[in-house]
Protein backbone atom coordinates (compact mmCIF):
# COMPACT_ATOMS: atom_id res chain seq x y z
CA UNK A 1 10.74 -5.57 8.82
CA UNK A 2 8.28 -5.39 5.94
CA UNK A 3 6.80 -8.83 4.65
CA UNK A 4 4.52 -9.39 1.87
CA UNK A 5 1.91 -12.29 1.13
CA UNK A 6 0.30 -12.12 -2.89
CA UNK A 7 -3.63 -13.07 -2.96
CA UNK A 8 -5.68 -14.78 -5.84
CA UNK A 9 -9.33 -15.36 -4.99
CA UNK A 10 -11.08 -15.98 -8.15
CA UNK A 11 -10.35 -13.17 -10.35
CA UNK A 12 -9.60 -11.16 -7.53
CA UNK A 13 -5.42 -10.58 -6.77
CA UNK A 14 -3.17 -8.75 -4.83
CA UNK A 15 -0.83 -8.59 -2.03
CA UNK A 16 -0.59 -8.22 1.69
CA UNK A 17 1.89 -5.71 3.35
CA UNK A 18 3.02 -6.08 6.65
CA UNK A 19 4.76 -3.53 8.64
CA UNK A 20 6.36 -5.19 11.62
CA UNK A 21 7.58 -1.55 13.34
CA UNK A 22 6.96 1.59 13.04
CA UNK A 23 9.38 3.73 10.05
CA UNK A 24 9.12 0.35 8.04
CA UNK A 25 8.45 1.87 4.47
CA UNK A 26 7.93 0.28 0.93
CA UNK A 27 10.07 2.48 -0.90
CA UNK A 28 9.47 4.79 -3.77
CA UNK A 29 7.56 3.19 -6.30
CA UNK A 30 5.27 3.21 -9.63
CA UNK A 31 3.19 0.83 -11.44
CA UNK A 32 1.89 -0.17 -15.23
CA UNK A 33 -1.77 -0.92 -16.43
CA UNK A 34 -1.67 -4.56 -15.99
CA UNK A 35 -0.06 -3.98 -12.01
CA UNK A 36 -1.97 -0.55 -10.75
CA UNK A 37 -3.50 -1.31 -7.66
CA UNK A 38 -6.00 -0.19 -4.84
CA UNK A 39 -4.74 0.00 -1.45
CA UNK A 40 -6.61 -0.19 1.56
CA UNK A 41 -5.38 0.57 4.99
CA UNK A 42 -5.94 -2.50 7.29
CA UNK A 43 -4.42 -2.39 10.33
CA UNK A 44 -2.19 0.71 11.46
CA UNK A 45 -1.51 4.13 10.67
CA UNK A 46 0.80 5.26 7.56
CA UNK A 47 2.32 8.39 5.97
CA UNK A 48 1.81 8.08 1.87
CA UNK A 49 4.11 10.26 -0.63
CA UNK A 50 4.17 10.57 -4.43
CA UNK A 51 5.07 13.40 -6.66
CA UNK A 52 4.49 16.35 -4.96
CA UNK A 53 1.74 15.37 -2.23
CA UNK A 54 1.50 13.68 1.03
CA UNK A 55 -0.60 12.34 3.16
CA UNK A 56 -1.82 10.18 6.42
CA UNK A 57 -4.12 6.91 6.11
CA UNK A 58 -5.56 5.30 9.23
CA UNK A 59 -7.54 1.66 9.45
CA UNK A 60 -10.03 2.01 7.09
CA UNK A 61 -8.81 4.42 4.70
CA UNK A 62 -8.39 3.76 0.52
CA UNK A 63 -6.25 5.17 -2.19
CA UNK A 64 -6.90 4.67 -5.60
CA UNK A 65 -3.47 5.02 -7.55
CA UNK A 66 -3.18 5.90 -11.22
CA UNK A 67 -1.02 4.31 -13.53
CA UNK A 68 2.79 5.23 -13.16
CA UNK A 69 1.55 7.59 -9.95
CA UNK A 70 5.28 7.23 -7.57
CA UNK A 71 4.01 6.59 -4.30
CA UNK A 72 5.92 5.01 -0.91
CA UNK A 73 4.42 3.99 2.37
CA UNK A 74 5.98 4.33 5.71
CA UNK A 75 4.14 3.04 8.80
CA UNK A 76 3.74 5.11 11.78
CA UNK A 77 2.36 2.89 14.38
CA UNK A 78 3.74 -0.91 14.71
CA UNK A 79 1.94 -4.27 13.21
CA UNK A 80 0.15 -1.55 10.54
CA UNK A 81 -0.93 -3.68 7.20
CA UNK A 82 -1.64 -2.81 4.15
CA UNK A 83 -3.68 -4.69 1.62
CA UNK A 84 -3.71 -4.17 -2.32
CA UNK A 85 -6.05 -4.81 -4.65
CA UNK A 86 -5.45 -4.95 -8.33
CA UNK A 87 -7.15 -3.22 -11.12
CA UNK A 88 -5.72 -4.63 -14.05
C-alpha cells in the first residue's frame, strides 16, 4: 500500500512516498510549473517510466522531471521510499 506524507521546511516543500511492498506503483502521472518536482530515491529500489523511456533507481539515485514529463513509479523491493522535492 502506497502512503504519502507532504513536507514544508521553510521554503522548502514536498512529499514523502512510501511503498509498503514490492509492485506498489504511483500511477501514470504529469505535473505543471508551480508542482514539478525532484525526486530522490531514499530507501528501496524502483522501476521509473514516462513517454517512451525507462529506467531503474536505487537508494541514492535523483531524477530531475520537466514540466508535464508523464512519469510512474513502481517499487521493486519492499519498504522502498521516495522523497520529492519541489521546484516551483
Amino acid at each position: 500500500m502506497l502512503r504519502s506524507k507532504p513536507f514544508t521546511i521553510g521554503r522548502l516543500s514536498g512529499s514523502v512516498y512510501d511503498f509498503e511492498i514490492a509492485g506498489d506503483m504511483l500511477p501514470m502521472h504529469e505535473h505543471d510549473e508551480v508542482s514539478n518536482h525532484v525526486t530522490v530515491v531514499a530507501r528501496g529500489s524502483f522501476r521509473v517510466r514516462g513517454s517512451g523511456w525507462e529506467q531503474t533507481l536505487f537508494a541514492g539515485d535523483f531524477i530531475d522531471f520537466e514540466p508535464h514529463d508523464p512519469h510512474e513509479f513502481v517499487a521493486i523491493e519492499d519498504r522502498s521510499r521516495l522523497v520529492n522535492f519541489r521546484k516551483g
